[in-house]
PDB file of N, CA and C in Angstrom:
ATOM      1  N   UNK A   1     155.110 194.978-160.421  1.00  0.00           N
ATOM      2  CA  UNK A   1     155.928 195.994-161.042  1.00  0.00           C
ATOM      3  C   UNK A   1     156.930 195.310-161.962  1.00  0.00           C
ATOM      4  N   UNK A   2     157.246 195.972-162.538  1.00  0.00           N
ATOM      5  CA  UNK A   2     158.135 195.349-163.736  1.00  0.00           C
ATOM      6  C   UNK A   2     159.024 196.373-164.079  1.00  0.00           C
ATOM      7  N   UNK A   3     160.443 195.769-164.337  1.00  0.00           N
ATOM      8  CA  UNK A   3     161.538 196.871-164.644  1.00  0.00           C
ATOM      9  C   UNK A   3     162.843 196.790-165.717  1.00  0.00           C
ATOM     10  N   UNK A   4     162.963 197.706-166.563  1.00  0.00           N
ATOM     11  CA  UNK A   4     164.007 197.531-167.416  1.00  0.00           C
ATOM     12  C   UNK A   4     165.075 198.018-166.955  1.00  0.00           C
ATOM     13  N   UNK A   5     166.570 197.238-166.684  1.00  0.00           N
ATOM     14  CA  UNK A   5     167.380 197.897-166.619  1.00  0.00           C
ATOM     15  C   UNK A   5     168.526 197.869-167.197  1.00  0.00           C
ATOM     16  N   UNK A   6     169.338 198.566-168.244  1.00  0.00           N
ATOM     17  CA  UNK A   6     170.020 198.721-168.890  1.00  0.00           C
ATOM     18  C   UNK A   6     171.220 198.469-168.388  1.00  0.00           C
ATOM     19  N   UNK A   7     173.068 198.090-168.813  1.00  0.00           N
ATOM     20  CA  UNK A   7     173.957 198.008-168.225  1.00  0.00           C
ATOM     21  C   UNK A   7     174.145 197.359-167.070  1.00  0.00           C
ATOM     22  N   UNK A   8     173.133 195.956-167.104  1.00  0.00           N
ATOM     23  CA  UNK A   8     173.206 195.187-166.922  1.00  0.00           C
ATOM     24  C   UNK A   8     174.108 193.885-166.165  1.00  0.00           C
ATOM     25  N   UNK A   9     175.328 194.049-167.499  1.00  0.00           N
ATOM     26  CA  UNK A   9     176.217 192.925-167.457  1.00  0.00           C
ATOM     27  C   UNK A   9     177.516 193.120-166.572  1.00  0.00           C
ATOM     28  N   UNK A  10     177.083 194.696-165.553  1.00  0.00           N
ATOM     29  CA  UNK A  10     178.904 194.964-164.548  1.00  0.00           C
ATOM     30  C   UNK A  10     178.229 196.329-164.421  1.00  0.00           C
ATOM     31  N   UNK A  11     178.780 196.252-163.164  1.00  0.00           N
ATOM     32  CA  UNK A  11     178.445 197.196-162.357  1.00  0.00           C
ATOM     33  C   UNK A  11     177.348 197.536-161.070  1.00  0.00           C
ATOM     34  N   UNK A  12     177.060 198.766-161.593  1.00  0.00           N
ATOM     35  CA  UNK A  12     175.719 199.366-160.879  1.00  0.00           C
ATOM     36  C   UNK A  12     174.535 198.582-161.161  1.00  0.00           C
ATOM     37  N   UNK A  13     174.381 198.680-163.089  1.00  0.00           N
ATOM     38  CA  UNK A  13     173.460 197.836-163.377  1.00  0.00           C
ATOM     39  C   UNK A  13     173.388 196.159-162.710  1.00  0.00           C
ATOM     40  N   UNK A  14     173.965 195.621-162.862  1.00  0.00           N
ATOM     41  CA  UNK A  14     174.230 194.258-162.550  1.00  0.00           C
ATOM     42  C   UNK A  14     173.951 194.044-160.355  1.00  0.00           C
ATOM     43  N   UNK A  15     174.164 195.067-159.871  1.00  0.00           N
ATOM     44  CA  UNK A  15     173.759 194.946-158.363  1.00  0.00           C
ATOM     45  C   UNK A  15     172.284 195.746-158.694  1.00  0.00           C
ATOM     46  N   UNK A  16     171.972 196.276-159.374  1.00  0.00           N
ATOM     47  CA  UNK A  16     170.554 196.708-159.637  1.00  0.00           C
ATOM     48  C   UNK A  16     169.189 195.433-159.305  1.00  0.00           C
ATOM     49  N   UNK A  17     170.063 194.400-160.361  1.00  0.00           N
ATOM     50  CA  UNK A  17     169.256 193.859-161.275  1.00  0.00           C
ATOM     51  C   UNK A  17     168.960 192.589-159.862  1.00  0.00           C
ATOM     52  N   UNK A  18     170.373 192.354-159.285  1.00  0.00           N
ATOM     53  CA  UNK A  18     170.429 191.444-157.992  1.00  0.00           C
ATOM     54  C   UNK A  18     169.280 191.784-156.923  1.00  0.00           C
ATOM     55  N   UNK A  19     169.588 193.096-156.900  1.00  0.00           N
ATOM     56  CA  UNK A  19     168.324 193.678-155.465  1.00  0.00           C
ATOM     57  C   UNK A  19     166.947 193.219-156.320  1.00  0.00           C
ATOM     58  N   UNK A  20     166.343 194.111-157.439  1.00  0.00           N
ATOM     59  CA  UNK A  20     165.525 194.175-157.720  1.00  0.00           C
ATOM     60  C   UNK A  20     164.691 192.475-157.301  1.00  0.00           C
ATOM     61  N   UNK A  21     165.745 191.546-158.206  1.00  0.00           N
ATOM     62  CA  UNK A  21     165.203 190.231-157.924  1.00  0.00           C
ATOM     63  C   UNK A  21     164.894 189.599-157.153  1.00  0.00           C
ATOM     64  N   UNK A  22     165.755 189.933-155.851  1.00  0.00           N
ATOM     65  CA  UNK A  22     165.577 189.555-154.334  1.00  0.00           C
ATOM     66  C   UNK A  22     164.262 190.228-153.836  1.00  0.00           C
ATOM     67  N   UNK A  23     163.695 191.086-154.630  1.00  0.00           N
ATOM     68  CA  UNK A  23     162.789 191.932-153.990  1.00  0.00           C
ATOM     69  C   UNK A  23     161.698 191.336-154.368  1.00  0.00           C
ATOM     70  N   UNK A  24     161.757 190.593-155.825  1.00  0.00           N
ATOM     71  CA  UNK A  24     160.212 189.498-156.072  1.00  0.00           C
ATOM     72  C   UNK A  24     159.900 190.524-157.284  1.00  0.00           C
ATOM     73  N   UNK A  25     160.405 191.775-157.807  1.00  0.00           N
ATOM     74  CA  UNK A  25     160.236 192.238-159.344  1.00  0.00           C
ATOM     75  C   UNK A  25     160.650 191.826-160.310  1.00  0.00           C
ATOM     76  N   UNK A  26     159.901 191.592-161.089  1.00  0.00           N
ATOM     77  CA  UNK A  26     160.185 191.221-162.451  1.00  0.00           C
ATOM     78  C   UNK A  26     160.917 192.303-163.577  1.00  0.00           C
ATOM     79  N   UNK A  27     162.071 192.145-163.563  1.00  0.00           N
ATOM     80  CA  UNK A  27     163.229 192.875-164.438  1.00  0.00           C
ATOM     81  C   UNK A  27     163.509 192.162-165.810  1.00  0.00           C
ATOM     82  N   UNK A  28     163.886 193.323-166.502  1.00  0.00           N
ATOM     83  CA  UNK A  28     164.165 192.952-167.964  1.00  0.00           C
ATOM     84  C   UNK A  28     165.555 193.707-167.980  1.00  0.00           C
ATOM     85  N   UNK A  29     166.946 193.051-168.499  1.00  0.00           N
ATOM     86  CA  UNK A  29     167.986 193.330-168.373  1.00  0.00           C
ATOM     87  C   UNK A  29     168.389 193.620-169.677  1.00  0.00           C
ATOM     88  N   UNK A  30     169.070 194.477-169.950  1.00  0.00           N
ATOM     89  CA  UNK A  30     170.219 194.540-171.104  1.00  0.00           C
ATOM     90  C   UNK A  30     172.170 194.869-170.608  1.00  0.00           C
ATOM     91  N   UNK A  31     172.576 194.638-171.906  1.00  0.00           N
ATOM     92  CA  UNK A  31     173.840 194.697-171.729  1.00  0.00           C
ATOM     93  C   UNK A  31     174.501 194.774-172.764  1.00  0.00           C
ATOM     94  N   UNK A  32     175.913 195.656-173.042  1.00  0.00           N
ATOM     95  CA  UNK A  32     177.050 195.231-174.434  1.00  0.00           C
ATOM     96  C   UNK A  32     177.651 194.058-174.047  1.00  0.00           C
ATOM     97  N   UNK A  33     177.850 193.313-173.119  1.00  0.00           N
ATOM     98  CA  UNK A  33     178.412 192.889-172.699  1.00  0.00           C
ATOM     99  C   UNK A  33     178.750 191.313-173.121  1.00  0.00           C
ATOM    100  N   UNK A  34     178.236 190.433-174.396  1.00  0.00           N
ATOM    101  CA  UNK A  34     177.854 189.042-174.325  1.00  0.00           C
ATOM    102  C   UNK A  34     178.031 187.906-173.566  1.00  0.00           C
ATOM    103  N   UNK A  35     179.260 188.101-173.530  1.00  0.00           N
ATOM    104  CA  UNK A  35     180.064 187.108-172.430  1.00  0.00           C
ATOM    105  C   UNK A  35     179.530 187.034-171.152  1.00  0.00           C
ATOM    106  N   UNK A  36     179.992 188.399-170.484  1.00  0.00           N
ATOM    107  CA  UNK A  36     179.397 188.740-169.068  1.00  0.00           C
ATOM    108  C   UNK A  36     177.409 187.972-169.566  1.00  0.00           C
ATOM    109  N   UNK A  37     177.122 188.653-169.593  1.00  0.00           N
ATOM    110  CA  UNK A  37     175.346 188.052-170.497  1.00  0.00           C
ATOM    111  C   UNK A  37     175.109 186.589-170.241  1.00  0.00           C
ATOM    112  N   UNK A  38     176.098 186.106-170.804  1.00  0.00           N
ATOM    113  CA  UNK A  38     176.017 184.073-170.833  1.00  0.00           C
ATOM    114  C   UNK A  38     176.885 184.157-169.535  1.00  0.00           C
ATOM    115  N   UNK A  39     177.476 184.593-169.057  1.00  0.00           N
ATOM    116  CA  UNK A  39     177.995 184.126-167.449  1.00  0.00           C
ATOM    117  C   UNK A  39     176.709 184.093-166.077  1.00  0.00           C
ATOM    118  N   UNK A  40     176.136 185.614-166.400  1.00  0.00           N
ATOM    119  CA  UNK A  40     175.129 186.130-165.739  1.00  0.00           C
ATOM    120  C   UNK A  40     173.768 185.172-165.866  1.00  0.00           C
ATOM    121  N   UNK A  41     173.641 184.929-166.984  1.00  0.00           N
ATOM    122  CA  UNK A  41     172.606 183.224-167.339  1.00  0.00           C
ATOM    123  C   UNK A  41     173.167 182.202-166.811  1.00  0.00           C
ATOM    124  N   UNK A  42     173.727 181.908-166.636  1.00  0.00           N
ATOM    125  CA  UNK A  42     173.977 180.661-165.880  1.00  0.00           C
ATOM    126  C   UNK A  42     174.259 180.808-163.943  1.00  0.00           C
ATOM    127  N   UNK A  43     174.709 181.818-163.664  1.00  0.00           N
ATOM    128  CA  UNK A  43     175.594 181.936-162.789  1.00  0.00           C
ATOM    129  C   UNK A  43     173.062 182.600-161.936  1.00  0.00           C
ATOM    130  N   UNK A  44     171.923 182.674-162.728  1.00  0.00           N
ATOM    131  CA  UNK A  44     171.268 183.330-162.091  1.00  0.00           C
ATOM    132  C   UNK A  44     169.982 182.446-163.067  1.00  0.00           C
ATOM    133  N   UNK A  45     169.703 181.381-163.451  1.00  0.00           N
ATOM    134  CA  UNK A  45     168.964 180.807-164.658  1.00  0.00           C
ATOM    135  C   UNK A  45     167.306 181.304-164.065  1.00  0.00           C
ATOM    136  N   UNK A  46     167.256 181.158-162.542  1.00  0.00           N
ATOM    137  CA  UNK A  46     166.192 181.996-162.179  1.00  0.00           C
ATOM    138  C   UNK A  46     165.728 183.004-162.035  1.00  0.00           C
ATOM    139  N   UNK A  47     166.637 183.516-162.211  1.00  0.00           N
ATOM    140  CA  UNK A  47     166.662 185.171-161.922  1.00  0.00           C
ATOM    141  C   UNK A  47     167.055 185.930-163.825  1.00  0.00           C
ATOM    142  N   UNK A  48     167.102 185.361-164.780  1.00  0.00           N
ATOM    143  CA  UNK A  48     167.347 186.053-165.642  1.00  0.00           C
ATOM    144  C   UNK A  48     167.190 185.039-167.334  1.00  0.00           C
ATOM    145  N   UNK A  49     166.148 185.445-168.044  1.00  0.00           N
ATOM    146  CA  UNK A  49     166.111 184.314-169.325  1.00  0.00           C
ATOM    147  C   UNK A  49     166.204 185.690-170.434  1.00  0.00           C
ATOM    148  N   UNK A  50     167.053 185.021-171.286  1.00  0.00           N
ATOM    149  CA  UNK A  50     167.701 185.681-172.395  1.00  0.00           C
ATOM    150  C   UNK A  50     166.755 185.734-173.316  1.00  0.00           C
ATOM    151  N   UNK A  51     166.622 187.191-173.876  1.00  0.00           N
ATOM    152  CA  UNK A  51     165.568 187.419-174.996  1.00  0.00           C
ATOM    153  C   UNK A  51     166.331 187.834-176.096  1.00  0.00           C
TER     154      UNK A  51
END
């Protein structure tokens, strides 16, 4: 399964994106967020590659 989830970079989105990954799905993230974005890349380099 594979999943897009928007709002991403704080919040709801961002514990979304945590479960999903723990779960072994492959997620595609967005965000306004840039900063948060390059924190979230580093702080998850397995769990999240920037497109």
């Amino acid at each position: 399964m594979k999943v897009l989830v928007t709002g991403a970079t704080s919040g709801l989105g961002r514990n979304a994106v945590e479960f999903l990954c723990q779960k072994g799905i492959s997620v595609r993230a967005t965000g306004r967020n840039e900063a948060m974005g390059k924190l979230l890349e580093k702080w998850a380099q397995s769990l999240f590659r920037r497109i």
